[in-house]
C-alpha atoms as a PDB file:
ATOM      1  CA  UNK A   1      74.108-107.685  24.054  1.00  0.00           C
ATOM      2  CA  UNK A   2      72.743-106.176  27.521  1.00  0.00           C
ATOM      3  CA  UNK A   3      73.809-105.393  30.666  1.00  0.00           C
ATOM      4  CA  UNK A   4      71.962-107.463  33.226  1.00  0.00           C
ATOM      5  CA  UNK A   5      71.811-105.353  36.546  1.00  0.00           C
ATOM      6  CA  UNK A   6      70.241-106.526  39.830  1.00  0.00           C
ATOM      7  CA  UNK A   7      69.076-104.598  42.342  1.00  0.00           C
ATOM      8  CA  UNK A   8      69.759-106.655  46.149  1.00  0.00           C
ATOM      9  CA  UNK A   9      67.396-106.007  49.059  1.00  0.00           C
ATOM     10  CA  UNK A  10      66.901-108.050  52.584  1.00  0.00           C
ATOM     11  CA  UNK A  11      63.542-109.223  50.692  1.00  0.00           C
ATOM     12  CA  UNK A  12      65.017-110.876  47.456  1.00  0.00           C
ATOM     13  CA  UNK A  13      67.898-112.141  49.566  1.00  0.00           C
ATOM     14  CA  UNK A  14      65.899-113.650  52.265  1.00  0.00           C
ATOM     15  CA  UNK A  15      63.698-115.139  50.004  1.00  0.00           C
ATOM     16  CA  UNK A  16      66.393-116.454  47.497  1.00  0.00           C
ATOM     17  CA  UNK A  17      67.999-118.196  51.242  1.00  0.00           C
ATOM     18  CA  UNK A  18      64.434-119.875  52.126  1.00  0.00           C
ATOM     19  CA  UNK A  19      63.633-121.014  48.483  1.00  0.00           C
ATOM     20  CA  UNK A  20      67.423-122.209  47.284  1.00  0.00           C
ATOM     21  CA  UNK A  21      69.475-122.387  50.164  1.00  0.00           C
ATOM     22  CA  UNK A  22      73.255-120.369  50.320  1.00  0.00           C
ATOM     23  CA  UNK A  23      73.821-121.899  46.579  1.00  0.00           C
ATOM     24  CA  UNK A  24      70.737-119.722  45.265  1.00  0.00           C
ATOM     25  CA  UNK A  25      71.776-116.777  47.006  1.00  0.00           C
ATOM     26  CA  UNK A  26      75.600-116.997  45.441  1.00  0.00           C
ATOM     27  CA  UNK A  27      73.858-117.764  41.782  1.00  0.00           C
ATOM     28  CA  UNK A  28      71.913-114.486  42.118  1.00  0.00           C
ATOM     29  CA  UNK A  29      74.378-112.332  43.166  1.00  0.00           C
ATOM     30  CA  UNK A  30      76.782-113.736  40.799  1.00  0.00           C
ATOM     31  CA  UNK A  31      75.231-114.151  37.809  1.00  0.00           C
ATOM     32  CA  UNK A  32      74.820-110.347  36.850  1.00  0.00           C
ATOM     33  CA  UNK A  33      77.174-107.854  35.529  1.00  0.00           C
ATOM     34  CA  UNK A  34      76.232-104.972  38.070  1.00  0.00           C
ATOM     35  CA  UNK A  35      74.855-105.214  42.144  1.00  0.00           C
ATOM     36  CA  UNK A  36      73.388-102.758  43.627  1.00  0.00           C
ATOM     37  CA  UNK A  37      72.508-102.453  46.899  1.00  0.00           C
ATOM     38  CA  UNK A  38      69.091-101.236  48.717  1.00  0.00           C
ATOM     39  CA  UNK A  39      69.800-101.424  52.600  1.00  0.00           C
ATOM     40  CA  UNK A  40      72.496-102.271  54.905  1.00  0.00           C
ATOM     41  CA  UNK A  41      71.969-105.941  54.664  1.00  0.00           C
ATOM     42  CA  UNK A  42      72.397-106.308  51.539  1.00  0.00           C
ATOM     43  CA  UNK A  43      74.877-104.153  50.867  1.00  0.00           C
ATOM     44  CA  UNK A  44      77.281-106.716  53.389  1.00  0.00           C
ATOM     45  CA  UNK A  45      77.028-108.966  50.097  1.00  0.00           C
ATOM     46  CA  UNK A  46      78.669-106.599  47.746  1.00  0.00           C
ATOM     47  CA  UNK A  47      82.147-107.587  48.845  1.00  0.00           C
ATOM     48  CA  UNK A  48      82.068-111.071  49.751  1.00  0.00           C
ATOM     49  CA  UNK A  49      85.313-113.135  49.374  1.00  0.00           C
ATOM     50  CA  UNK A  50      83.124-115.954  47.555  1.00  0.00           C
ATOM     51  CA  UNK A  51      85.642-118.968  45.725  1.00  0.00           C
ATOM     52  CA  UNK A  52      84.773-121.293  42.836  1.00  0.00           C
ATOM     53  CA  UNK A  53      85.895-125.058  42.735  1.00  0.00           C
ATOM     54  CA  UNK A  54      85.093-126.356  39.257  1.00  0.00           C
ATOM     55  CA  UNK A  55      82.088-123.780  38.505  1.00  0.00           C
ATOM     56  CA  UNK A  56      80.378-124.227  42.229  1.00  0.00           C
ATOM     57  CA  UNK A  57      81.031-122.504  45.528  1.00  0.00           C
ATOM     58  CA  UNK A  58      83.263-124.179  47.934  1.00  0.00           C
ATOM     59  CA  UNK A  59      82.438-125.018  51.187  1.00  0.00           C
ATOM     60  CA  UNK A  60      83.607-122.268  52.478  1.00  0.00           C
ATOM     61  CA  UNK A  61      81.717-120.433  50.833  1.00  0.00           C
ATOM     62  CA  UNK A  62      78.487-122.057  51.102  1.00  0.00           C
ATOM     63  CA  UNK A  63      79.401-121.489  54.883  1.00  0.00           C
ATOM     64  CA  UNK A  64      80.142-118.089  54.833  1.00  0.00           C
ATOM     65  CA  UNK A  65      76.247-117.050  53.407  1.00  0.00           C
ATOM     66  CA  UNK A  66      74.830-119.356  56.470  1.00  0.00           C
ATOM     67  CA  UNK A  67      76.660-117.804  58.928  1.00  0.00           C
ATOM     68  CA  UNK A  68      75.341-114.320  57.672  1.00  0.00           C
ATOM     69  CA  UNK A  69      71.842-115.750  57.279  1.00  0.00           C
ATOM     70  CA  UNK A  70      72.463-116.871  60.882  1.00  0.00           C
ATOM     71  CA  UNK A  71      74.010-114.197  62.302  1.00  0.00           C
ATOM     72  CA  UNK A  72      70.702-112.139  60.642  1.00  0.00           C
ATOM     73  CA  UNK A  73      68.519-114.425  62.664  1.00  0.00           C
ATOM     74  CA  UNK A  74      70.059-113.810  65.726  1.00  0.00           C
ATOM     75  CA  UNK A  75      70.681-110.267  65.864  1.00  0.00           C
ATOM     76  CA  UNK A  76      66.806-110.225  64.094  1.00  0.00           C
ATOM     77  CA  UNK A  77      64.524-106.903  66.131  1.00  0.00           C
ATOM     78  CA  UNK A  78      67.893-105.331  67.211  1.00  0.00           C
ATOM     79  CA  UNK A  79      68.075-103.429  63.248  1.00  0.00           C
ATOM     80  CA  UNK A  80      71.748-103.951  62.800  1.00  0.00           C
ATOM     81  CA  UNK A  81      71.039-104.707  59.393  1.00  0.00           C
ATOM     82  CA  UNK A  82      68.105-102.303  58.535  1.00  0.00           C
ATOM     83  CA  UNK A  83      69.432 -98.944  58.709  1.00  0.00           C
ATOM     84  CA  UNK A  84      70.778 -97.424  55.321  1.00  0.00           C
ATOM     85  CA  UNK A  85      74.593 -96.259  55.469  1.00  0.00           C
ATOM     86  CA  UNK A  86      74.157 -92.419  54.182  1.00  0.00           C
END
């Protein structure tokens, strides 16, 4: 049996948001074993106080990866997200 790894980056996560909405971005960052993270952005997802209601995300947490997506939007030029914590 392996251990499936997955390595997060604004790019996969951005794209995962436009192509499947906040459900696809909770299914892959929950679905492997191990996260790692590549930049700032995605390294906010790491810790994220998701919940489960009968095998799919509550509300609440469909809500909570908008508002980041959101918030990413807004705050888009002013590289809050893009610098790497070292």
């Amino acid at each position: 049996m392996g251990f499936n790894k997955r390595f997060l980056s604004e790019d996969n996560l951005k794209y995962q948001y436009k192509e499947h909405g906040a459900e696809g971005v909770i299914s892959y960052i929950s679905k492997p074993d191990a996260l790692f993270s590549s930049d700032k952005f995605s390294e906010l997802f790491l810790s994220l106080p998701l919940e489960w209601n009968n095998g799919k995300p509550t509300k609440n947490s469909l809500k909570l990866i908008d508002n980041m997506f959101n918030e990413y939007e807004q705050n888009k030029g002013r590289n809050k997200y893009n610098e790497r914590n070292n």
